[in-house]
C-alpha atoms as a PDB file:
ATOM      1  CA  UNK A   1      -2.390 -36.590 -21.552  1.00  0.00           C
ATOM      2  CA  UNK A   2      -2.622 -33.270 -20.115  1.00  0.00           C
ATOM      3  CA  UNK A   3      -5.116 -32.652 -17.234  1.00  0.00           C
ATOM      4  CA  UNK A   4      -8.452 -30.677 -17.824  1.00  0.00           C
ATOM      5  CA  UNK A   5      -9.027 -27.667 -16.023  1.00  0.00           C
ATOM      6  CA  UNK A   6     -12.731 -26.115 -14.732  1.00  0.00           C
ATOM      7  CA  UNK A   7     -12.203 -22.662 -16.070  1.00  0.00           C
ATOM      8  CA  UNK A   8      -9.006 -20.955 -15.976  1.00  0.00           C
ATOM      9  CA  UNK A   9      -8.389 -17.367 -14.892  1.00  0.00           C
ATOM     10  CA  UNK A  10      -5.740 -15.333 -12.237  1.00  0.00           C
ATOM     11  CA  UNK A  11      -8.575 -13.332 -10.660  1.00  0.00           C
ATOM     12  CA  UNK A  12     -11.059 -15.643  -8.647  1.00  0.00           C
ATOM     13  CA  UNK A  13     -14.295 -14.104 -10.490  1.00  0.00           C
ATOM     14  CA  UNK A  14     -17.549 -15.611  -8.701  1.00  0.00           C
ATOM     15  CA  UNK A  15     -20.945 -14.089  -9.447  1.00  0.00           C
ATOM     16  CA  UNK A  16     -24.183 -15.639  -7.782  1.00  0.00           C
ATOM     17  CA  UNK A  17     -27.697 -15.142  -9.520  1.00  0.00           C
ATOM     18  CA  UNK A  18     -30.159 -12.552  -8.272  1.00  0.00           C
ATOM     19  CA  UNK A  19     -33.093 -13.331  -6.393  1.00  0.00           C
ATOM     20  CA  UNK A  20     -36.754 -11.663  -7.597  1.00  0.00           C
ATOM     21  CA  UNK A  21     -39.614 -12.686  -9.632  1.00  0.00           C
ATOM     22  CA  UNK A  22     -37.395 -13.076 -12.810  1.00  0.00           C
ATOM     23  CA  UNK A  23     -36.290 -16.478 -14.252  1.00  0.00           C
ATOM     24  CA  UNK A  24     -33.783 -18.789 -13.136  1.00  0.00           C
ATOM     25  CA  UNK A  25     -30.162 -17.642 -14.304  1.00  0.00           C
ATOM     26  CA  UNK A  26     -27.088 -19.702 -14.235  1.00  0.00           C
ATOM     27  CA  UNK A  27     -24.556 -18.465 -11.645  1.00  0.00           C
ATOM     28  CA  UNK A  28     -21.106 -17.853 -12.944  1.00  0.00           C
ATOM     29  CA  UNK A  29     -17.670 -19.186 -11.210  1.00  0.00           C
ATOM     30  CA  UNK A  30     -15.096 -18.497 -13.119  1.00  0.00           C
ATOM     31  CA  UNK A  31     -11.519 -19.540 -11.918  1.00  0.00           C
ATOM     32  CA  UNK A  32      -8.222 -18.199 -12.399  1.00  0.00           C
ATOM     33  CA  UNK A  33      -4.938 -19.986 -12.070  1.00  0.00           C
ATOM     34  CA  UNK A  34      -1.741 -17.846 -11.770  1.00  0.00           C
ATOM     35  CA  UNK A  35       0.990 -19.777 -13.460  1.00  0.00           C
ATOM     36  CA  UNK A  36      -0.264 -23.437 -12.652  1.00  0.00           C
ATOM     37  CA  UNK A  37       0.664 -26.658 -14.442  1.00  0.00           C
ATOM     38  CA  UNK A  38      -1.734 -28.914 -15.297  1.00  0.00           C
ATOM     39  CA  UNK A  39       0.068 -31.348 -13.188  1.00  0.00           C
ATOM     40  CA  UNK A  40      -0.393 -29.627 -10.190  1.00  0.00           C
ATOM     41  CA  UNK A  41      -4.270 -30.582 -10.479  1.00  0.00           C
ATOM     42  CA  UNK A  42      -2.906 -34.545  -9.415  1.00  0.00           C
ATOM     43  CA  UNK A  43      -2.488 -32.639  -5.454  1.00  0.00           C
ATOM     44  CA  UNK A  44      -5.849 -31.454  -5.500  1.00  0.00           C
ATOM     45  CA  UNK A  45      -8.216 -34.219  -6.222  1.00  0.00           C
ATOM     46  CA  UNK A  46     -11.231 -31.769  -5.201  1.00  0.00           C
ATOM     47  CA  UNK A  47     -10.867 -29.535  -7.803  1.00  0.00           C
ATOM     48  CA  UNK A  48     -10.809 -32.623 -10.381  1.00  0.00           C
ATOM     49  CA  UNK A  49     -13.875 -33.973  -8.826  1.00  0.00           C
ATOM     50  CA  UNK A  50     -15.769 -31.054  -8.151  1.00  0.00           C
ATOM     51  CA  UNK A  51     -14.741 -28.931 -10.509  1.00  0.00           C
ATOM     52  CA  UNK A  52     -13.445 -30.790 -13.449  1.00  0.00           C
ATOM     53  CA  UNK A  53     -15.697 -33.439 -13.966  1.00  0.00           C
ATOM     54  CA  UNK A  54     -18.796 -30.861 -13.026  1.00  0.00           C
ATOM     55  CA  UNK A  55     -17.897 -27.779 -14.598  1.00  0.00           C
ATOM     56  CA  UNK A  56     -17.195 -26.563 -18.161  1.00  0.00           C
ATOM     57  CA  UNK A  57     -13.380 -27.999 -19.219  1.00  0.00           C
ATOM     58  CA  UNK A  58     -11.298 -26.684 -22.187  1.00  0.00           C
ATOM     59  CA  UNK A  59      -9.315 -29.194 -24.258  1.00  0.00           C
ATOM     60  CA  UNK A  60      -8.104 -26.615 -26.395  1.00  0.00           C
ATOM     61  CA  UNK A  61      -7.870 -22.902 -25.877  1.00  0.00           C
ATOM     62  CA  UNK A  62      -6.037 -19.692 -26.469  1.00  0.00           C
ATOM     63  CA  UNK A  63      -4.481 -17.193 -23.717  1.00  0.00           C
ATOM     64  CA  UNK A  64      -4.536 -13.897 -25.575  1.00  0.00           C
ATOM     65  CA  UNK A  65      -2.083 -12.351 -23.171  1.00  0.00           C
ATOM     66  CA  UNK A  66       0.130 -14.613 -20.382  1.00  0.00           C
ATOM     67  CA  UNK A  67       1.830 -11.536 -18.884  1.00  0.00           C
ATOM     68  CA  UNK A  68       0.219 -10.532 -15.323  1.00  0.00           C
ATOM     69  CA  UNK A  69      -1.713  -7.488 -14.986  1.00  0.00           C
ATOM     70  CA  UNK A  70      -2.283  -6.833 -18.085  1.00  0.00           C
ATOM     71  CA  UNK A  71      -3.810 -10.680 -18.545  1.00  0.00           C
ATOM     72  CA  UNK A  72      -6.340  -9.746 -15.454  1.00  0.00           C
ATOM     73  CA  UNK A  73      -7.056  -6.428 -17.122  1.00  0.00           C
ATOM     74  CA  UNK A  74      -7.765  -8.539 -20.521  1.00  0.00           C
ATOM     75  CA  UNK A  75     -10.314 -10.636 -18.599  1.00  0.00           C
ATOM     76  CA  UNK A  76     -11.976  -7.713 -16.629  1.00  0.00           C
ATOM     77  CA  UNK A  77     -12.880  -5.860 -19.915  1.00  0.00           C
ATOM     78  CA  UNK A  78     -12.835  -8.382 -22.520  1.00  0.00           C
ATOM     79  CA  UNK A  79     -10.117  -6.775 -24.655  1.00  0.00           C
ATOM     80  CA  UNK A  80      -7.060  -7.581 -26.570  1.00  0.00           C
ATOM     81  CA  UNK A  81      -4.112  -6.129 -25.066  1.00  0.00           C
ATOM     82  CA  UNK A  82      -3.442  -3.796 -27.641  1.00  0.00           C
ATOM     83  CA  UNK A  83      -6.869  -2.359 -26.932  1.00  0.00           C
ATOM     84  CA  UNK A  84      -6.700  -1.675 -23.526  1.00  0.00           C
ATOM     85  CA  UNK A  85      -3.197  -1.057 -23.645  1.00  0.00           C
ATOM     86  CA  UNK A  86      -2.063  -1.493 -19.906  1.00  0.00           C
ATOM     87  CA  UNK A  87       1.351  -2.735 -19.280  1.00  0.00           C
ATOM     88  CA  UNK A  88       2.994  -4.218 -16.123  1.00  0.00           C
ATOM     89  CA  UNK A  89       5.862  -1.266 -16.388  1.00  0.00           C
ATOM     90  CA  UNK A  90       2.980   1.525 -16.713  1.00  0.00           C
ATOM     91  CA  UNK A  91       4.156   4.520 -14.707  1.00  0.00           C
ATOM     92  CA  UNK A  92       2.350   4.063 -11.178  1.00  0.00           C
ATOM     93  CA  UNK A  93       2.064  -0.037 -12.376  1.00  0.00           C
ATOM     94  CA  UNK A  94      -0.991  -1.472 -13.934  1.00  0.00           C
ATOM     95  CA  UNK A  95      -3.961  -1.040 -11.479  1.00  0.00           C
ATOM     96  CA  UNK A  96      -3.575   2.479 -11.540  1.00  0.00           C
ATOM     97  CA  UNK A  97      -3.997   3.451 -14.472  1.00  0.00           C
ATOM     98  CA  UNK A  98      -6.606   1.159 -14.769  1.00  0.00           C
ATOM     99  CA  UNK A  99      -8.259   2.637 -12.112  1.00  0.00           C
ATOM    100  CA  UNK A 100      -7.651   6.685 -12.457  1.00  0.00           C
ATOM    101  CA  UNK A 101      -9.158   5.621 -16.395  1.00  0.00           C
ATOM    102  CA  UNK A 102     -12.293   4.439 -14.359  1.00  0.00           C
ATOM    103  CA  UNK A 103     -12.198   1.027 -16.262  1.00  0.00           C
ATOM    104  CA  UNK A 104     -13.887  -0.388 -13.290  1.00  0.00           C
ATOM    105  CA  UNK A 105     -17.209   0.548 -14.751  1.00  0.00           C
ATOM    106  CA  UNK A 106     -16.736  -0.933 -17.592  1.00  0.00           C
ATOM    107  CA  UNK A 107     -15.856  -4.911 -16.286  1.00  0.00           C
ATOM    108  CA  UNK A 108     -17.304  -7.835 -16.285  1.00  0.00           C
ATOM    109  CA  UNK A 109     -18.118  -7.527 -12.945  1.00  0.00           C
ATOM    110  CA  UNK A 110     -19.914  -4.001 -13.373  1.00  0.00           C
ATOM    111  CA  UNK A 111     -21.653  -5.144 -16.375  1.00  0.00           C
ATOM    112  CA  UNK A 112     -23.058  -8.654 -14.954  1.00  0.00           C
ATOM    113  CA  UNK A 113     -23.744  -6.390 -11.526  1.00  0.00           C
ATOM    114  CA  UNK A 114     -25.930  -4.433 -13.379  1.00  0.00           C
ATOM    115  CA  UNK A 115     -27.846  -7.088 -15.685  1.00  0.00           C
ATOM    116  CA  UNK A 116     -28.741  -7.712 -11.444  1.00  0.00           C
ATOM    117  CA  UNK A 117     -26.627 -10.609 -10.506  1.00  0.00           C
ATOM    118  CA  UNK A 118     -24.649 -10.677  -6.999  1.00  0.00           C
ATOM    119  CA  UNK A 119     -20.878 -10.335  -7.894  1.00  0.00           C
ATOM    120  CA  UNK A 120     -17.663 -11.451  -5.662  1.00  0.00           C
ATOM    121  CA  UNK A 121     -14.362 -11.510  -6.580  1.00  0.00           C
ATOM    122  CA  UNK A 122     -11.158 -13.329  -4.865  1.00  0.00           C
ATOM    123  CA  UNK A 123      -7.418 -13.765  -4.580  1.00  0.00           C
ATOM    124  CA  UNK A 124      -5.463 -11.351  -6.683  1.00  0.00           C
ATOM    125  CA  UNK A 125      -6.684  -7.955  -8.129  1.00  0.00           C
ATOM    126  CA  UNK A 126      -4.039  -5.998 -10.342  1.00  0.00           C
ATOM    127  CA  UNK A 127      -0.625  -5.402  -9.709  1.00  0.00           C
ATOM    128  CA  UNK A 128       0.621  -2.322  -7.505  1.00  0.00           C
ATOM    129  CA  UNK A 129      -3.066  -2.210  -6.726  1.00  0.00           C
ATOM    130  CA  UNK A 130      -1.912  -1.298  -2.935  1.00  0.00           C
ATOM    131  CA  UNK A 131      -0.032   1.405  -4.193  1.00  0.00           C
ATOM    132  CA  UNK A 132      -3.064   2.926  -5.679  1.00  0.00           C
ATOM    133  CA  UNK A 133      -5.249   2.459  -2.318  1.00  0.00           C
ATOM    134  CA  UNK A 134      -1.834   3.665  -0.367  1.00  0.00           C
ATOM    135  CA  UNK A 135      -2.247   7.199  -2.706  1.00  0.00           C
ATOM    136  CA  UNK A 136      -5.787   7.435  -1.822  1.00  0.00           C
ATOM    137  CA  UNK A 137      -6.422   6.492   1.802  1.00  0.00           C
ATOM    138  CA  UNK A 138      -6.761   9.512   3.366  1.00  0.00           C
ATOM    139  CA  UNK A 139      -7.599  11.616   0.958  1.00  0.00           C
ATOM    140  CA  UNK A 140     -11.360  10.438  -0.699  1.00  0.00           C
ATOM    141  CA  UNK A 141     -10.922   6.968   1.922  1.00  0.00           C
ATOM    142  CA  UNK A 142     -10.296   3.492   1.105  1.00  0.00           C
ATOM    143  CA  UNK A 143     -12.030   3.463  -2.366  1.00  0.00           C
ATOM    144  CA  UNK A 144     -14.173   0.453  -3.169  1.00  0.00           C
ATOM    145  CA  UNK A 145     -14.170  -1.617  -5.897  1.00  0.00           C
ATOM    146  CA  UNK A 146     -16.831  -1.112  -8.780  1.00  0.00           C
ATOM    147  CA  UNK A 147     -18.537  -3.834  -9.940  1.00  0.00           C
ATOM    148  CA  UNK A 148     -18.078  -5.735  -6.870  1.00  0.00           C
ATOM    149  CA  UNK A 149     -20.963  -6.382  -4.215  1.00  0.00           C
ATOM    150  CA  UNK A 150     -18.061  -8.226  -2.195  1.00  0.00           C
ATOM    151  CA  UNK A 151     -14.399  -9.114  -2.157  1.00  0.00           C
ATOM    152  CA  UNK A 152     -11.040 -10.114  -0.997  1.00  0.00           C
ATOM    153  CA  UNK A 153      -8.176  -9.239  -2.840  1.00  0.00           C
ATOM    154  CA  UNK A 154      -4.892  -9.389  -2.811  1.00  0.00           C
ATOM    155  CA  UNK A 155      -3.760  -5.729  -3.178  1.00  0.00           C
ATOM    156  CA  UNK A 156       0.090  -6.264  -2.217  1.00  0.00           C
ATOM    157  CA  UNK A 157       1.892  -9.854  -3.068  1.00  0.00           C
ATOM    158  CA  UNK A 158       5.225 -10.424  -3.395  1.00  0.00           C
ATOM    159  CA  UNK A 159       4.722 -13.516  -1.232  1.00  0.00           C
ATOM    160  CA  UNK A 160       1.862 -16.174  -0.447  1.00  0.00           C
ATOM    161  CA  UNK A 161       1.483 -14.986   3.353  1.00  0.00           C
ATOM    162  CA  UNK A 162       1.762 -11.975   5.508  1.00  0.00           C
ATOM    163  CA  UNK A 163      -0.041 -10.080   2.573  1.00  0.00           C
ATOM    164  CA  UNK A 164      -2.099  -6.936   2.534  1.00  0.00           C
ATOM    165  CA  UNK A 165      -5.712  -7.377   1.114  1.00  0.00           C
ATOM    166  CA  UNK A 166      -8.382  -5.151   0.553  1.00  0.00           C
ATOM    167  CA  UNK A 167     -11.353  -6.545   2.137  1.00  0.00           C
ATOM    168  CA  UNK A 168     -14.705  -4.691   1.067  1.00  0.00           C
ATOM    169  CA  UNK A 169     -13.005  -1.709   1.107  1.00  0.00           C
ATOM    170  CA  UNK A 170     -10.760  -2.593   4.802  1.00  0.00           C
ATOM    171  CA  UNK A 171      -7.130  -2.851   4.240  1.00  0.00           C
ATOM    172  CA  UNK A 172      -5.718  -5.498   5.827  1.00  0.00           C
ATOM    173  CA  UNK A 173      -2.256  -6.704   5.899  1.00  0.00           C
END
């Protein structure tokens, strides 16, 4: 039997109620896996017990798009592929057109930052997204990300260490 997973995404997405007068809201963690097996889950007995058998789990589900960038982009703004239309060979790569488009306003995180919950998002962003902030440092600064009250991405990985982030708006490598 395959292994159940919390919820899967390639993004990190975690977004923390507000405080105030209103109403108690849920907070929102939603996890994304880049290319993991279910069987990889038998190494990391936390996430089974803390995640698995505490959190939402999918039996059955769909991936509308498995490719990269463009999968991340599908789960920022909540549209088919053919809607948004971003590709991982886009001219300038993936994050930025998605960026110079100003798509940013219109994610998840943006949306669910402005309904006045606390949004964070880890591990990795959009491909060539460190060639967009490479084009722009200097020019308008180290742009920050919209929709985002704080993160750590991954802006540069073709390997698991020695990688350049972009750390609330710091680049780090």
């Amino acid at each position: 039997p395959s292994r159940k997973l919390a919820v899967v995404l390639a993004t990190g997405l975690l977004a923390l109620s507000g405080c105030g007068d209103a109403p108690p809201r849920p907070n929102i963690v939603l996890i994304v896996t880049d290319d993991q097996a279910a069987s990889t889950l038998a190494h990391m007995p936390f996430v089974e017990r803390d995640l698995v058998h505490q959190g939402v789990t999918f039996e059955n589900f769909i991936l509308n798009d498995p490719i990269c960038c463009p999968s991340r982009v599908t789960i920022l703004l909540g549209q088919y592929r053919h809607n948004h239309q971003l590709e991982v060979g886009d001219p300038g790569g993936c994050a930025n057109r998605f960026l110079d488009d100003q798509n940013e306003e219109q994610t998840i995180g943006a949306l669910i930052q402005g309904a006045g919950y606390h949004t964070g998002i880890v591990g990795k962003y959009l491909n060539s997204y460190k060639n967009y902030l490479e084009s722009r440092i200097g020019k308008h600064g180290n742009p920050l990300l919209t929709g985002w009250d704080d993160y750590h991405v991954l802006a540069g990985f073709t390997r698991y260490y020695d990688f350049f982030s972009d750390e609330i708006g710091r680049a780090h490598v």
